[in-house]
C-alpha atoms as a PDB file:
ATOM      1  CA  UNK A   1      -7.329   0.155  27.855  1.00  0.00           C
ATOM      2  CA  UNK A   2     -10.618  -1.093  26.745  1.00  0.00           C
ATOM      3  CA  UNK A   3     -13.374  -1.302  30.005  1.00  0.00           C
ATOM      4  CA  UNK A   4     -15.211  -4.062  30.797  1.00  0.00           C
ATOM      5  CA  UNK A   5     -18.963  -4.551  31.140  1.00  0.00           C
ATOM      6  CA  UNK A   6     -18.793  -4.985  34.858  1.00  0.00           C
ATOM      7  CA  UNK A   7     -16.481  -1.420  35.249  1.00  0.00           C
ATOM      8  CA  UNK A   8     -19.101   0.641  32.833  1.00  0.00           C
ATOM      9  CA  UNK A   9     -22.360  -0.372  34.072  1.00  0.00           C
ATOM     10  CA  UNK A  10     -23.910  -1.694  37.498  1.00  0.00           C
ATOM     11  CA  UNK A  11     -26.863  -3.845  37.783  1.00  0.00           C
ATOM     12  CA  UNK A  12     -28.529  -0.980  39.073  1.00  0.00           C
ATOM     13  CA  UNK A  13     -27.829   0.577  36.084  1.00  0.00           C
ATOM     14  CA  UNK A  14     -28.912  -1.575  33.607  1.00  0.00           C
ATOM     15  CA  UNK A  15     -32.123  -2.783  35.651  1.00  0.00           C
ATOM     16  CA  UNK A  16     -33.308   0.918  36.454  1.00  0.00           C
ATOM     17  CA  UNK A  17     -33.683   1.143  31.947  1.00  0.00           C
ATOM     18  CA  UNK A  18     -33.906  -2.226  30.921  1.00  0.00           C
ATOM     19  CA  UNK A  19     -35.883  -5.454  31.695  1.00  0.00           C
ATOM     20  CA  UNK A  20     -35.259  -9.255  30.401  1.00  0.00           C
ATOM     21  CA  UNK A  21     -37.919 -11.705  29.405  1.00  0.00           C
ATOM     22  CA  UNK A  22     -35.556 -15.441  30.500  1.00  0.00           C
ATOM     23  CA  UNK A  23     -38.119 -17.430  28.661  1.00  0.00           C
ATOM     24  CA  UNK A  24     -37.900 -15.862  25.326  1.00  0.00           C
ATOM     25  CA  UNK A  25     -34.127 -13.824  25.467  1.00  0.00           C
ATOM     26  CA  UNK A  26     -35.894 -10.302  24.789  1.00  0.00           C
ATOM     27  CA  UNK A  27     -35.636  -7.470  26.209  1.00  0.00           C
ATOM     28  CA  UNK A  28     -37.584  -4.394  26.884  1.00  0.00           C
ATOM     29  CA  UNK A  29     -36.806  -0.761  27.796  1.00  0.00           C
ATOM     30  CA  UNK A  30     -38.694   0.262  31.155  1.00  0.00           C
ATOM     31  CA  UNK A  31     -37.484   4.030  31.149  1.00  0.00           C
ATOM     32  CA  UNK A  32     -38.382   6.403  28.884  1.00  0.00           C
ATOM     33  CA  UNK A  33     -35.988   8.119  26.391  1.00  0.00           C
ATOM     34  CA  UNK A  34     -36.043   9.526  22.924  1.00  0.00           C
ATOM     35  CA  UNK A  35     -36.383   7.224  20.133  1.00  0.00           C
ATOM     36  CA  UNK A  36     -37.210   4.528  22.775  1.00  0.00           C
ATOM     37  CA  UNK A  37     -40.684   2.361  22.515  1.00  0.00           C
ATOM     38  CA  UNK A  38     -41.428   1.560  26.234  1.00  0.00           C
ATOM     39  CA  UNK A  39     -42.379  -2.230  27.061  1.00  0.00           C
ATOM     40  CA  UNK A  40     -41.742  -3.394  23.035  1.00  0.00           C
ATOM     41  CA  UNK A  41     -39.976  -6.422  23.675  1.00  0.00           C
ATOM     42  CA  UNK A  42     -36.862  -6.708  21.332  1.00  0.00           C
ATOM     43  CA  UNK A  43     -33.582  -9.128  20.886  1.00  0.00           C
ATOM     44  CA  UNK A  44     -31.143  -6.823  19.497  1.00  0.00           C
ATOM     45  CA  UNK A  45     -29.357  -6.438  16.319  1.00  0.00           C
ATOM     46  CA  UNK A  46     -26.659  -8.187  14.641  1.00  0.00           C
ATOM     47  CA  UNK A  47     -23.502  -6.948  16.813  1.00  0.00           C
ATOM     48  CA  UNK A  48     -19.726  -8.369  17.436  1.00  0.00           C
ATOM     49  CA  UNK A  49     -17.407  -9.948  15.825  1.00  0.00           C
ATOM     50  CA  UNK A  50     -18.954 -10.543  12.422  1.00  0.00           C
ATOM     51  CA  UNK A  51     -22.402  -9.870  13.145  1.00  0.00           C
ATOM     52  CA  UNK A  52     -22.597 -13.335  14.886  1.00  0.00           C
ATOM     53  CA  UNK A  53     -24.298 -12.071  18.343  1.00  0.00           C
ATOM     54  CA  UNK A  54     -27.327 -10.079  19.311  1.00  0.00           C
ATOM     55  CA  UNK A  55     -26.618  -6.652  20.832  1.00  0.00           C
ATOM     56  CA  UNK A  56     -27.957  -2.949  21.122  1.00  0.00           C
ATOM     57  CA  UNK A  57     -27.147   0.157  22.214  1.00  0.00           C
ATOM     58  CA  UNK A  58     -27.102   1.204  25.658  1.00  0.00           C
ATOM     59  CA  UNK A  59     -26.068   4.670  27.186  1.00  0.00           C
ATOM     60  CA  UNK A  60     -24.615   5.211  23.550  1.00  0.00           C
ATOM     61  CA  UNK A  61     -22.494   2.311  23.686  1.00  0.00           C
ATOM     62  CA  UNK A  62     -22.665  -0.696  21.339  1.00  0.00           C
ATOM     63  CA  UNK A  63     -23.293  -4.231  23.892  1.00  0.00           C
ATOM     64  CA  UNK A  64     -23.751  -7.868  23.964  1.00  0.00           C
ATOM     65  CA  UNK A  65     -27.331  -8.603  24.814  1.00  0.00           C
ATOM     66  CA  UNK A  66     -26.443 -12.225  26.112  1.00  0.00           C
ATOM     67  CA  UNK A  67     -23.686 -10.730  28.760  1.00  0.00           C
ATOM     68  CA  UNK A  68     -26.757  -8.122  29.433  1.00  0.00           C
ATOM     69  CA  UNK A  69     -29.224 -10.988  29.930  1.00  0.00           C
ATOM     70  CA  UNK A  70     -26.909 -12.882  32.137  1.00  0.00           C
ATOM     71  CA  UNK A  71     -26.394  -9.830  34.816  1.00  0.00           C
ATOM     72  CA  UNK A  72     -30.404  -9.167  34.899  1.00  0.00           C
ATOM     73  CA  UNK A  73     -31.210 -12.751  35.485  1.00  0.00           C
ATOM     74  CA  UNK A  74     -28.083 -13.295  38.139  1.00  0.00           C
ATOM     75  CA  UNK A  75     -27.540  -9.735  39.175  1.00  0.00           C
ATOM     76  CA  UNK A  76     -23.458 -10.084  38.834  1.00  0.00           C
ATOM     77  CA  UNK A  77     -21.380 -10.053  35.323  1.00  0.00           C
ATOM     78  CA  UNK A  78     -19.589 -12.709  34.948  1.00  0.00           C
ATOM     79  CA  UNK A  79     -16.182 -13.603  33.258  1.00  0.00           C
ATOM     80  CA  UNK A  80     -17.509 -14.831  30.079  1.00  0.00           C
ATOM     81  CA  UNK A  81     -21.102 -16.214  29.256  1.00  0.00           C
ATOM     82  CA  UNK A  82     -21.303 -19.534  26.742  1.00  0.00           C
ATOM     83  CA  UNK A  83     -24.288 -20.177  24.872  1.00  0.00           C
ATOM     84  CA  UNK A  84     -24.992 -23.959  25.470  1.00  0.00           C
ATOM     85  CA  UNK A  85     -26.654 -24.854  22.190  1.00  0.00           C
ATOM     86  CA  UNK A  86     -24.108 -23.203  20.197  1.00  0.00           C
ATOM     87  CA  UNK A  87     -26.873 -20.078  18.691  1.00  0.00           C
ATOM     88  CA  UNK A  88     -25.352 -17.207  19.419  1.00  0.00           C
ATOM     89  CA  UNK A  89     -28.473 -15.021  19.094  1.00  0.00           C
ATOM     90  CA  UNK A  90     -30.667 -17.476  21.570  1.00  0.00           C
ATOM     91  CA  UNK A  91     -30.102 -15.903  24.814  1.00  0.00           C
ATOM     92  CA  UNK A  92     -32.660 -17.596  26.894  1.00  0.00           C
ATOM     93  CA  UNK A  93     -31.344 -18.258  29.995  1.00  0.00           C
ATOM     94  CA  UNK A  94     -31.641 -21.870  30.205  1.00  0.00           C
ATOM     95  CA  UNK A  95     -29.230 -21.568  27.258  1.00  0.00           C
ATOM     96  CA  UNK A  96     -26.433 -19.278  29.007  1.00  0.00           C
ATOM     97  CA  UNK A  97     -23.557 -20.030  30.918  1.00  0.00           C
ATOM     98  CA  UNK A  98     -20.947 -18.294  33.099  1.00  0.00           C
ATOM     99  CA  UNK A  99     -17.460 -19.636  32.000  1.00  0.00           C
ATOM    100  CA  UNK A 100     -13.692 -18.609  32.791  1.00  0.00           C
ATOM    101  CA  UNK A 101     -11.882 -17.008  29.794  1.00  0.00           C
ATOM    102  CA  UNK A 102     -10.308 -20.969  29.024  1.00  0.00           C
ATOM    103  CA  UNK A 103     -13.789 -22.391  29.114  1.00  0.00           C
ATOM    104  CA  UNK A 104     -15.115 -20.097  26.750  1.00  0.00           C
ATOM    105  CA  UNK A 105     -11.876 -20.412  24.298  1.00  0.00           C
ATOM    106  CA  UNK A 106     -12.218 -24.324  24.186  1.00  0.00           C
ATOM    107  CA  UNK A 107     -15.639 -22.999  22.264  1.00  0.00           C
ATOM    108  CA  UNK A 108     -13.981 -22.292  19.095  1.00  0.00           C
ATOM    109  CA  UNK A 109     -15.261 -23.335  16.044  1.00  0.00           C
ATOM    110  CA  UNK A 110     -13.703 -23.730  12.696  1.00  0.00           C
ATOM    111  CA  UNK A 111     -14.794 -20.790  10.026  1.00  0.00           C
ATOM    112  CA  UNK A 112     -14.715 -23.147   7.474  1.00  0.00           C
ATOM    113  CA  UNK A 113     -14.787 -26.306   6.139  1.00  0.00           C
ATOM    114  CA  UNK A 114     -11.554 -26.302   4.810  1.00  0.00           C
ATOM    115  CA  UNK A 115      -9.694 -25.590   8.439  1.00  0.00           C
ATOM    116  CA  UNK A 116     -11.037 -28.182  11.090  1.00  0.00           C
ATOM    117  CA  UNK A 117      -8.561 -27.212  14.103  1.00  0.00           C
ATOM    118  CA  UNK A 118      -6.823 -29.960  14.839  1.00  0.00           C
ATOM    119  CA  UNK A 119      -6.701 -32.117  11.725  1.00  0.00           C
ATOM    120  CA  UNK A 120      -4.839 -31.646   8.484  1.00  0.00           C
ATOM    121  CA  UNK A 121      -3.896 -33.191   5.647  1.00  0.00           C
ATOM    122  CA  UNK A 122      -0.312 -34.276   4.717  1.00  0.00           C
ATOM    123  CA  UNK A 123      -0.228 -33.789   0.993  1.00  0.00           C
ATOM    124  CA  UNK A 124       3.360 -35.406   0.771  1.00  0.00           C
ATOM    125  CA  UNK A 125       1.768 -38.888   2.294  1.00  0.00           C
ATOM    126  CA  UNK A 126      -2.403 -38.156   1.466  1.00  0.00           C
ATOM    127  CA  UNK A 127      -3.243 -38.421   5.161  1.00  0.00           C
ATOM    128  CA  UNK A 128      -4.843 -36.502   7.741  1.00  0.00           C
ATOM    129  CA  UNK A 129      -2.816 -36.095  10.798  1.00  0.00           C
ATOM    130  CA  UNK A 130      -4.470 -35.067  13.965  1.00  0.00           C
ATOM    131  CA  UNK A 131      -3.424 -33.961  17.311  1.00  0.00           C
ATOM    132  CA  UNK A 132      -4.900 -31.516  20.155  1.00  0.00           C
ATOM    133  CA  UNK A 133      -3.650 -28.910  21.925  1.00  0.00           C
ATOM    134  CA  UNK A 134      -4.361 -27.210  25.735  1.00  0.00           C
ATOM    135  CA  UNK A 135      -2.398 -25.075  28.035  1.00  0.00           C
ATOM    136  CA  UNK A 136       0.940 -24.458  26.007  1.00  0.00           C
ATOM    137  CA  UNK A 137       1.098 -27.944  24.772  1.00  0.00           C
ATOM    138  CA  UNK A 138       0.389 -29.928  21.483  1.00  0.00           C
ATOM    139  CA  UNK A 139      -0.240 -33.907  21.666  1.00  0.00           C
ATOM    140  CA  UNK A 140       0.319 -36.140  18.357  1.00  0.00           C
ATOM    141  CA  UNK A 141      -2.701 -38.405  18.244  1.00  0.00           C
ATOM    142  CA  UNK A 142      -1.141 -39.915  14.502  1.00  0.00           C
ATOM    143  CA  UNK A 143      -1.911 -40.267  11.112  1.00  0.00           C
ATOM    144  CA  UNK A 144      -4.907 -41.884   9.011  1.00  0.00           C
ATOM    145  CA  UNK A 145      -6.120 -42.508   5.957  1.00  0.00           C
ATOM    146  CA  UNK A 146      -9.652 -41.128   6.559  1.00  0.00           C
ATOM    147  CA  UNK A 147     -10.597 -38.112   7.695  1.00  0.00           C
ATOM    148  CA  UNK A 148     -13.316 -39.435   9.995  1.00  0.00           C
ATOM    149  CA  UNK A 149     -11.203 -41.576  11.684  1.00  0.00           C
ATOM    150  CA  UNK A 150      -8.975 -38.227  12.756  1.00  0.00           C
ATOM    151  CA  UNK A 151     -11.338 -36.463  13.656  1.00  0.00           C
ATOM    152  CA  UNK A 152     -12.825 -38.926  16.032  1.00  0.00           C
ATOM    153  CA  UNK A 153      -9.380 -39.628  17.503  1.00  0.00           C
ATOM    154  CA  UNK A 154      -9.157 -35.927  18.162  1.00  0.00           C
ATOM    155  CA  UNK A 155     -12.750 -35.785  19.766  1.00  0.00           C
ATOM    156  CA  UNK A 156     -12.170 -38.903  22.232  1.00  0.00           C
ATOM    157  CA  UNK A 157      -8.781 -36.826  23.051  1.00  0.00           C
ATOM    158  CA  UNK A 158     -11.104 -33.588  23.704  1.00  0.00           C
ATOM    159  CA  UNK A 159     -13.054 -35.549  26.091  1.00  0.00           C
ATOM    160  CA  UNK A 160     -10.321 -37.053  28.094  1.00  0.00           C
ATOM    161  CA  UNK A 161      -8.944 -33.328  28.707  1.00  0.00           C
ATOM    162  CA  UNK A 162     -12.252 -32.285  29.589  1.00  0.00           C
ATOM    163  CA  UNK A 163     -13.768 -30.034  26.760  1.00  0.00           C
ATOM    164  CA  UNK A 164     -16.856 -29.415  27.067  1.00  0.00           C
ATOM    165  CA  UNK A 165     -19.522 -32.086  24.966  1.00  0.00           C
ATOM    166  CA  UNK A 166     -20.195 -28.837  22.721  1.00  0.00           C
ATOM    167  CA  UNK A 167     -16.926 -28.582  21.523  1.00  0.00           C
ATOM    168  CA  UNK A 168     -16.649 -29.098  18.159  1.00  0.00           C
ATOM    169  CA  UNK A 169     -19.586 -30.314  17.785  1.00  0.00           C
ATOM    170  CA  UNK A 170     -20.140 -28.168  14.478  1.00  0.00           C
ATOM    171  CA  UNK A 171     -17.414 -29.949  13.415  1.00  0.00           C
ATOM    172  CA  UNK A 172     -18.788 -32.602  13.262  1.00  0.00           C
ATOM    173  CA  UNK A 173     -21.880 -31.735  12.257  1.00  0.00           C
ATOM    174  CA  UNK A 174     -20.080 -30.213   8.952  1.00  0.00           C
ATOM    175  CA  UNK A 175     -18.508 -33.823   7.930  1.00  0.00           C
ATOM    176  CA  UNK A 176     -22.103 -35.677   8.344  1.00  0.00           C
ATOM    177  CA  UNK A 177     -24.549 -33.046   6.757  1.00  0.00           C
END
């Protein structure tokens, strides 16, 4: 069973060796160690899933610096942090979030061009059908002949079932640019 942040590390723990700068999202190490240079502020290295977010290394383990830069700040871990502006390596705080675990997967964001969650195209009629899902259930929101037009259906549908304005916002900013 893999531990969580909160079960590895108290805020004790991380304060006593590390400090966070909420303006900027850097860090600095306050206690002294091998290898470490005291009061150099950093933001961590590519870590995660796909080299996406900021982490380093602390007590030998490999961590998320914006879960780290959420328990300094509040001084409690919570569920799941959301970055607000959709960056994944800005961890200001006034660009963090606590969220519950369904919050944070109404984040998602489409890898690719090619597979915009929630839309499709019907080959057999050359339309894109669109629909939504949330908590075990799918809605139809129909067919169209433009692509636009389905994915706006599917983000007024978001919005009704109270997604956050973020979500899929690169979406959409994908089909404009």
């Amino acid at each position: 069973m893999k531990l969580k942040d909160s079960d590895r590390f108290s805020y004790e723990d991380v304060a006593s060796q590390l400090s966070y700068f909420p303006e900027t999202g850097e860090f600095a190490w306050v206690a002294p160690r091998r290898g470490r240079k005291l009061g150099v502020k950093f933001k961590g290295n590519h870590a995660g899933e796909r080299g996406t977010y900021s982490g380093f290394t602390f007590c030998g383990m490999q961590v998320l610096a914006h879960r780290f830069a959420y328990l300094l700040y509040h001084k409690h871990w919570p569920e799941y942090v959301d970055h607000i502006n959709g960056d994944r390596k800005d961890n200001r705080i006034c660009n963090l979030r606590a969220v519950s675990k369904q919050e944070n997967q109404r984040n998602f964001t489409p890898r690719s061009r090619k597979s915009i969650a929630g839309i499709r195209l019907r080959k057999d009629c050359n339309r894109w059908e669109a629909y939504v899902g949330g908590r075990g259930k799918q809605q139809y929101l129909g067919m169209f002949t433009d692509e636009w037009d389905a994915i706006c259906a599917r983000q007024s549908a978001l919005n009704a079932r109270g997604f956050h304005p973020n979500h899929g916002r690169a979406l959409c900013d994908k089909i404009v640019a």
